[in-house]
Protein backbone atom coordinates (compact mmCIF):
# COMPACT_ATOMS: atom_id res chain seq x y z
CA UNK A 1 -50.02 -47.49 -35.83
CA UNK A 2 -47.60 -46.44 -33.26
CA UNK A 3 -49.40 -42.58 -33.63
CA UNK A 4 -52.66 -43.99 -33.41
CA UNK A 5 -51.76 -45.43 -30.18
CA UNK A 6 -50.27 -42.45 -28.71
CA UNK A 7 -53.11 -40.46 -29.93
CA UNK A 8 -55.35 -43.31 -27.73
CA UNK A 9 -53.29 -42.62 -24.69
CA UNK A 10 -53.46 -38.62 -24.92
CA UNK A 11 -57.41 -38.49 -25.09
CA UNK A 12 -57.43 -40.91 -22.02
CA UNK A 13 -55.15 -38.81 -20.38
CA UNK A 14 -56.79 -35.55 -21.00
CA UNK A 15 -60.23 -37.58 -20.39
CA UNK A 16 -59.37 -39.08 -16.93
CA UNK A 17 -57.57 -35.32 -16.19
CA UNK A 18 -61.11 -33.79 -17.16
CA UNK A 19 -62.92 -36.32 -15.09
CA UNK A 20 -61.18 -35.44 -11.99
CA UNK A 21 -60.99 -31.78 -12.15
CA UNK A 22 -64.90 -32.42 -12.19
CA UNK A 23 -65.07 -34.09 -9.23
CA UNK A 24 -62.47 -31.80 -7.50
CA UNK A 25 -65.01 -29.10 -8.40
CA UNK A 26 -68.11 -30.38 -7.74
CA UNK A 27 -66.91 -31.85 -4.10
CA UNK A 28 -65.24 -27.79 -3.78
CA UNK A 29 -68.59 -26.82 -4.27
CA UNK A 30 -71.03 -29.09 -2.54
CA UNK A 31 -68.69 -28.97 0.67
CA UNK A 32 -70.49 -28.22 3.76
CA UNK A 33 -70.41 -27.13 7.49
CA UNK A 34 -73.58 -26.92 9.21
CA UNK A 35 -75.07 -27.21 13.12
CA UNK A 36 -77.01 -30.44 12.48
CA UNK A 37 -78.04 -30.75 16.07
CA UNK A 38 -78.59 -29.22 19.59
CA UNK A 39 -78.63 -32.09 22.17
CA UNK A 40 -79.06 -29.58 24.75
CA UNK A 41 -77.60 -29.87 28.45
CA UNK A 42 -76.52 -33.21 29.80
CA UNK A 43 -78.36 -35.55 26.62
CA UNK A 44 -79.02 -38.89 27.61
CA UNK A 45 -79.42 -42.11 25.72
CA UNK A 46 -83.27 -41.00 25.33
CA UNK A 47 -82.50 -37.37 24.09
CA UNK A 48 -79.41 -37.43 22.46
CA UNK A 49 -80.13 -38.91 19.01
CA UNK A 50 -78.78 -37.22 15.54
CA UNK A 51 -78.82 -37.65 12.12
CA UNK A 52 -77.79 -35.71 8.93
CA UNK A 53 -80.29 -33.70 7.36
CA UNK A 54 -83.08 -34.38 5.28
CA UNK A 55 -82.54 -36.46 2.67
CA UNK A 56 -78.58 -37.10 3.63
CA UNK A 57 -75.84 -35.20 3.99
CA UNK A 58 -76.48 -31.73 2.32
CA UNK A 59 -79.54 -32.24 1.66
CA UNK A 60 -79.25 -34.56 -1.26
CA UNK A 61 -76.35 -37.12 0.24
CA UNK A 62 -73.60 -35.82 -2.08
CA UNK A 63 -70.25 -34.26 -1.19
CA UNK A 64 -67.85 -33.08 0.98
CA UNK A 65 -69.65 -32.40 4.34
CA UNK A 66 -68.47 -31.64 7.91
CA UNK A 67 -71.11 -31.20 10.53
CA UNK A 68 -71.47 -30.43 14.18
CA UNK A 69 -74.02 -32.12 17.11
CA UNK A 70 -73.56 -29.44 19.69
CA UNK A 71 -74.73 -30.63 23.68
CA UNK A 72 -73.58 -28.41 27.03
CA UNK A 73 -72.31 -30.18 30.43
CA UNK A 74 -72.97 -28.83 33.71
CA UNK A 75 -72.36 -30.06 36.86
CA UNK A 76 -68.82 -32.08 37.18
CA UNK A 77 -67.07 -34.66 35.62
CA UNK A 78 -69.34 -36.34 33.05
CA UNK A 79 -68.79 -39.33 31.18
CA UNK A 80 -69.17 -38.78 27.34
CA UNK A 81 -70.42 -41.68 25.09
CA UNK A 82 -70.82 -41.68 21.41
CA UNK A 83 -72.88 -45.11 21.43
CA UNK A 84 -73.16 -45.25 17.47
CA UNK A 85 -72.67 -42.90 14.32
CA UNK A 86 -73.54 -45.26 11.57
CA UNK A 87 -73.81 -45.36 8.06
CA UNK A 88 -76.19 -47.77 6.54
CA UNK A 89 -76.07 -48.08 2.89
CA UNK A 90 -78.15 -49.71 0.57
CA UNK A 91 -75.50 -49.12 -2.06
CA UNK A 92 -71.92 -48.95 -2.59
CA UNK A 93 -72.74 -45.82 -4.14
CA UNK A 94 -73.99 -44.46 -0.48
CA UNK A 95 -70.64 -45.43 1.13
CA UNK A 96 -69.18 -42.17 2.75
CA UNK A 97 -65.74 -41.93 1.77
CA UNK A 98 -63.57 -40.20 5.48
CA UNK A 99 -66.22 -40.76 7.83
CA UNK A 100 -64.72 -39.22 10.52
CA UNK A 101 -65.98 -37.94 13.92
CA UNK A 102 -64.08 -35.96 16.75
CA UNK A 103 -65.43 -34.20 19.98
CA UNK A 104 -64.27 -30.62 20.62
CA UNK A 105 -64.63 -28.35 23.27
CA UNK A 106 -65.90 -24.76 21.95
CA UNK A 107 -63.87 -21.93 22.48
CA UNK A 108 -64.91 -19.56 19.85
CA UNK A 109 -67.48 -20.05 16.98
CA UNK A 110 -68.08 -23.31 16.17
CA UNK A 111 -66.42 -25.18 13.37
CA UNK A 112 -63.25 -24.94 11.26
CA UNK A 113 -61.86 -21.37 11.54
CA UNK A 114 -64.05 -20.68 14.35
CA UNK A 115 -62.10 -20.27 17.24
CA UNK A 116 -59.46 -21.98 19.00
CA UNK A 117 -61.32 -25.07 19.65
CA UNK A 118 -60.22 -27.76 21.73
CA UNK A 119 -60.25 -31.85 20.52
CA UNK A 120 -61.28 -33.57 23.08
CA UNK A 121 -61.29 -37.38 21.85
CA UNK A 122 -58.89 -38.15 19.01
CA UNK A 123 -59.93 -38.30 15.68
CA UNK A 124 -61.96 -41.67 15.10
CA UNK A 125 -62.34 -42.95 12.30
CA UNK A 126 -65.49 -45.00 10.48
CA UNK A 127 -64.97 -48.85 10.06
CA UNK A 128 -67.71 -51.86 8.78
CA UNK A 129 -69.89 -52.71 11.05
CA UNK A 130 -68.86 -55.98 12.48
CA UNK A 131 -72.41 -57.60 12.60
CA UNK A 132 -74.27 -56.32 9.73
CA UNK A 133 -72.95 -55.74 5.72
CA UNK A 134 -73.74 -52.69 3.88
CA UNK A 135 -72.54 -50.60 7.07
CA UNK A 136 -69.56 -48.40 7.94
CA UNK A 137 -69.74 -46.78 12.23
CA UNK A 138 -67.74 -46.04 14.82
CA UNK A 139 -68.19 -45.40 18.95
CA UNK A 140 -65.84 -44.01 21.18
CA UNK A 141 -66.38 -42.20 24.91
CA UNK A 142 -63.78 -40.01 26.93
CA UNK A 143 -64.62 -38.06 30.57
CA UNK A 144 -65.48 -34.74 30.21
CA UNK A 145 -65.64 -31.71 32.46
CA UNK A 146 -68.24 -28.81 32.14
CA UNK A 147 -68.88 -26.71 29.43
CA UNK A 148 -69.91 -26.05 25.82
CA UNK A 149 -68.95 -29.19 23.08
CA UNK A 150 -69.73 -30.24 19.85
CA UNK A 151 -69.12 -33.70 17.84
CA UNK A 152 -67.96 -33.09 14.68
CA UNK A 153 -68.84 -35.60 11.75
CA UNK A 154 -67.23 -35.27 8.43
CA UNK A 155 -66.66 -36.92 5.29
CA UNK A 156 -67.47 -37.23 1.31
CA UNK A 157 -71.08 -38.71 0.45
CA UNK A 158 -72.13 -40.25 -2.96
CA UNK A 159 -75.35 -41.13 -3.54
CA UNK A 160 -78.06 -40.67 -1.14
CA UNK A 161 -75.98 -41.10 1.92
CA UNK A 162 -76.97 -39.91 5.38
CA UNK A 163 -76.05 -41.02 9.13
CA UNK A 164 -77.51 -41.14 12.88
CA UNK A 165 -76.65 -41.80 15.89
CA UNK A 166 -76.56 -41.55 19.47
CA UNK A 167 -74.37 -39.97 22.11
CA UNK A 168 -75.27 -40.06 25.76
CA UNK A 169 -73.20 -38.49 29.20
CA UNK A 170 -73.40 -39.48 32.53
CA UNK A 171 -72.14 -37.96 36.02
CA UNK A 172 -69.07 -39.79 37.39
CA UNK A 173 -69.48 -40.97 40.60
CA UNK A 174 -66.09 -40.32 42.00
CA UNK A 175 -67.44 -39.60 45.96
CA UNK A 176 -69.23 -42.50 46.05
CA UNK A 177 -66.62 -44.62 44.83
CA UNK A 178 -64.02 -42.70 46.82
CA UNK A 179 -66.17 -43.71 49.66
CA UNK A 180 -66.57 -47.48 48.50
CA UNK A 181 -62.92 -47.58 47.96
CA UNK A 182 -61.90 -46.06 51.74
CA UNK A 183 -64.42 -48.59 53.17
CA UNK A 184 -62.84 -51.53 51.58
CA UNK A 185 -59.46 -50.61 52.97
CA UNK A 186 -60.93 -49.95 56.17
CA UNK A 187 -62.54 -53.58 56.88
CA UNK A 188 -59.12 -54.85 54.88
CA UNK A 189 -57.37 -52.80 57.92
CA UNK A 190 -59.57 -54.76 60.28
CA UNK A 191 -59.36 -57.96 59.42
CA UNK A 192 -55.61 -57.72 59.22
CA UNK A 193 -55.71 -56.15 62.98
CA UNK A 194 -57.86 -58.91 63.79
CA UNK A 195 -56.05 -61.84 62.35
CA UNK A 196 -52.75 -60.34 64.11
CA UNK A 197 -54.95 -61.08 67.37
CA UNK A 198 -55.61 -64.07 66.80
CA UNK A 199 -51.75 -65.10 65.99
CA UNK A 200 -51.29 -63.45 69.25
């Protein structure tokens, strides 16, 4: 009895051992980097939408994935939204496992192993949505200066999953509130002056 037991826990063992070199392997294989998205120069809330490919990530919402939404600033200071990547699932088999996203600023080629590249925002990482089940997202913003970025999205898909979202940047208006600021001081200046008159 006490063999046939052992014998029971060996050909789990080896089973649940097989099991997982099968997944290690099939997420090895199905793992993916790929430009997803240009958002151009400057995207705004009406131009800088994104999504995963057709029919989810890789092309059939399965494995290990790591893509890039690339987008250029010019001019100065801009300030960088991701408004929404979100994952809507139908399924608990859609959920993507380490949905991640991070903003980089390109310095080589773009990617893991491309270059030297720059993070920009810190890693963020996906939680449930707080106003709608079946959904896993994440937002995050940071000021940026000009030149050549990317937002990297990564994670492990099962099912049919797939994401989209929306990032948007707009100009900082430091001289105009520079000026705003100096005028406020200025009339504070004044009415100081004015009420020492007064005491006078």
């Amino acid at each position: 009895m006490q063999v046939n037991h052992q014998l029971r826990r060996e050909l789990s063992m080896k089973r649940l051992l097989l099991l997982s070199a099968a997944l290690l392997g099939l997420s090895a294989m199905s793992a993916n980097a790929a430009v997803v998205g240009n958002l151009g120069i400057n995207p705004t809330s009406q131009t800088g939408d994104f999504s995963s490919g057709l029919l989810g990530v890789n092309g059939t919402g399965l494995g290990a994935f790591t893509d890039q939404v690339t987008f250029q600033l010019v001019g100065g200071p801009q300030f960088f939204t991701i408004a929404s990547a979100t994952n809507v699932y139908p399924s608990l088999l859609d959920f993507i496992t380490g949905f991640t996203a991070q903003a980089f600023l390109q310095v080589g080629a773009i990617g893991p192993g491309g270059g030297a590249d720059i993070p920009v925002t810190p890693l963020i990482a996906a939680q449930a949505c707080p106003f709608q089940s079946n959904c896993q997202g994440f937002a995050g913003s940071a000021i940026l200066d000009a030149g050549l970025y990317y937002l990297q999205l990564s994670g492990t898909g099962g099912g049919t999953s797939g994401y989209g979202g929306n990032l948007a940047v707009a100009q900082v208006p430091i001289p105009g509130a520079l000026a705003l600021f100096a005028s406020g001081l200025a009339g504070l200046g004044m009415l100081a002056r004015r009420r020492k008159k007064l005491e006078a």
